[in-house]
Protein backbone atom coordinates (compact mmCIF):
# COMPACT_ATOMS: atom_id res chain seq x y z
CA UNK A 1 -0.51 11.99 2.30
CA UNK A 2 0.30 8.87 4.00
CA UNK A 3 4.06 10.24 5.54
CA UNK A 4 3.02 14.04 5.68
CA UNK A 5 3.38 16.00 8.92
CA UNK A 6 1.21 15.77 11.99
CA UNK A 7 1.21 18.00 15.15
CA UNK A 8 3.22 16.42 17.89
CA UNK A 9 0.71 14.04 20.00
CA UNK A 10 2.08 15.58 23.10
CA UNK A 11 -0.04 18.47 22.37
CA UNK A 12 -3.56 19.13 22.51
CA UNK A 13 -4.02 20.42 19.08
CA UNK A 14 -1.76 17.60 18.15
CA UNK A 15 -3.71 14.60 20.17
CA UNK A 16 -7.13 16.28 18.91
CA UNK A 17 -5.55 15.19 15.51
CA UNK A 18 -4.51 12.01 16.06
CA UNK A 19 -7.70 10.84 17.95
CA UNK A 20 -10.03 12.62 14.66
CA UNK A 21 -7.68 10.50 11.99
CA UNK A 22 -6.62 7.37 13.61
CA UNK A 23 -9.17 4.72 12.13
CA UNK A 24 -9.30 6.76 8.83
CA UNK A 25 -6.66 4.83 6.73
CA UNK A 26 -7.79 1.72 5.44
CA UNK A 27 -5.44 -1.44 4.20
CA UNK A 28 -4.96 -1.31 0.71
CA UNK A 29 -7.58 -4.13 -0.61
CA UNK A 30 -6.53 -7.65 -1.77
CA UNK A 31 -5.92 -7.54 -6.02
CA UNK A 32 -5.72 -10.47 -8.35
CA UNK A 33 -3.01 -9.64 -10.97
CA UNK A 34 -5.23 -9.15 -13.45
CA UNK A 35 -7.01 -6.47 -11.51
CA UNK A 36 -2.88 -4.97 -10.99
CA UNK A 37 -2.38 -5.46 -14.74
CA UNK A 38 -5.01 -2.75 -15.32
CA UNK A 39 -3.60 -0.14 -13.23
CA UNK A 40 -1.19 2.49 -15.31
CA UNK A 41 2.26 1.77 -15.10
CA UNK A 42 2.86 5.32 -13.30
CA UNK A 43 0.70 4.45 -10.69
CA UNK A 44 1.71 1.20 -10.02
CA UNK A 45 4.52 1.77 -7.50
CA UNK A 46 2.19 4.05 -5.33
CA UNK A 47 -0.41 0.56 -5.28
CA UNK A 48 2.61 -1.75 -4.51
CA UNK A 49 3.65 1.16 -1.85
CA UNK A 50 0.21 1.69 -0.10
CA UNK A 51 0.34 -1.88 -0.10
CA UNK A 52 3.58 -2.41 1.70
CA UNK A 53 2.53 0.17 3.94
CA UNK A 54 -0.37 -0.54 5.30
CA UNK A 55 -0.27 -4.64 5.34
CA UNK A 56 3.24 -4.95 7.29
CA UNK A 57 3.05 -7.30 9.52
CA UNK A 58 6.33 -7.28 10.76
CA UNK A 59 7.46 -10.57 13.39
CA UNK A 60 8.16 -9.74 16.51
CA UNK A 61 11.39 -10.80 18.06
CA UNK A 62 11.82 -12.63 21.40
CA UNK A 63 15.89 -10.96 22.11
CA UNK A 64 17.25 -10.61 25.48
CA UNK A 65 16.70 -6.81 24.65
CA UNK A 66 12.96 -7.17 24.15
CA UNK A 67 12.58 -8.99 27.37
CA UNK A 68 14.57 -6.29 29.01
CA UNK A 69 12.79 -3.59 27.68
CA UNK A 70 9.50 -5.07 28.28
CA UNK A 71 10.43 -5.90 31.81
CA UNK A 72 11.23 -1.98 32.19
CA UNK A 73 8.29 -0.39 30.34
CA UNK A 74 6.00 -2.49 33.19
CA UNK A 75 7.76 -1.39 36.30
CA UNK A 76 7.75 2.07 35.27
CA UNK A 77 3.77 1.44 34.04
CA UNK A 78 3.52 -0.22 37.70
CA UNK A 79 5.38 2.61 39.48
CA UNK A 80 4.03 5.51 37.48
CA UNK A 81 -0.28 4.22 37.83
CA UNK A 82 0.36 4.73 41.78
CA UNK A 83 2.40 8.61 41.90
CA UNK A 84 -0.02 11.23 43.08
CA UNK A 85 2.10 14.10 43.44
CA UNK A 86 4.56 14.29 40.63
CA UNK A 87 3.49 14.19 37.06
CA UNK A 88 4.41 10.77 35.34
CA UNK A 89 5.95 12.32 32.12
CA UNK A 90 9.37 13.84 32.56
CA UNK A 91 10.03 17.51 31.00
């Protein structure tokens, strides 16, 4: 359910999906081990999955590519807020 398909967001029917679903998945809740314990075996990877999924919190790295790529997303941000004539996404 979690990694099924989804329209492409660059769609209508697509971004009418994304917009209805986006605050519908939950973190998996906080378990003791006990609580764990009690789940069946067969369903225990699919808890320690779920969990994995949905409580990354992955660092984010300060590289010389980061700062570059950061540095281009906001000039093209900058530049693309002020076109009035051409649209901002390319085809």
């Amino acid at each position: 359910m979690i990694l099924g398909g989804h329209p492409p967001r660059d769609t209508y029917v697509g971004w009418q999906s994304y917009r209805s679903r986006r605050g519908m998945l939950l973190p998996a809740p906080a378990i003791s081990l006990q609580q764990w314990r009690t789940i069946p075996e067969s369903r225990r990877a699919d808890s320690d999955l779920f969990r994995h999924l949905t409580n990354a919190n992955l660092p984010l790295q300060d590289t010389p590519m980061h700062d570059k790529v950061g540095r281009l997303i906001r000039r093209r941000l900058r530049g693309n807020t002020m076109k009035q004539d051409d649209p901002t996404r390319a085809a």
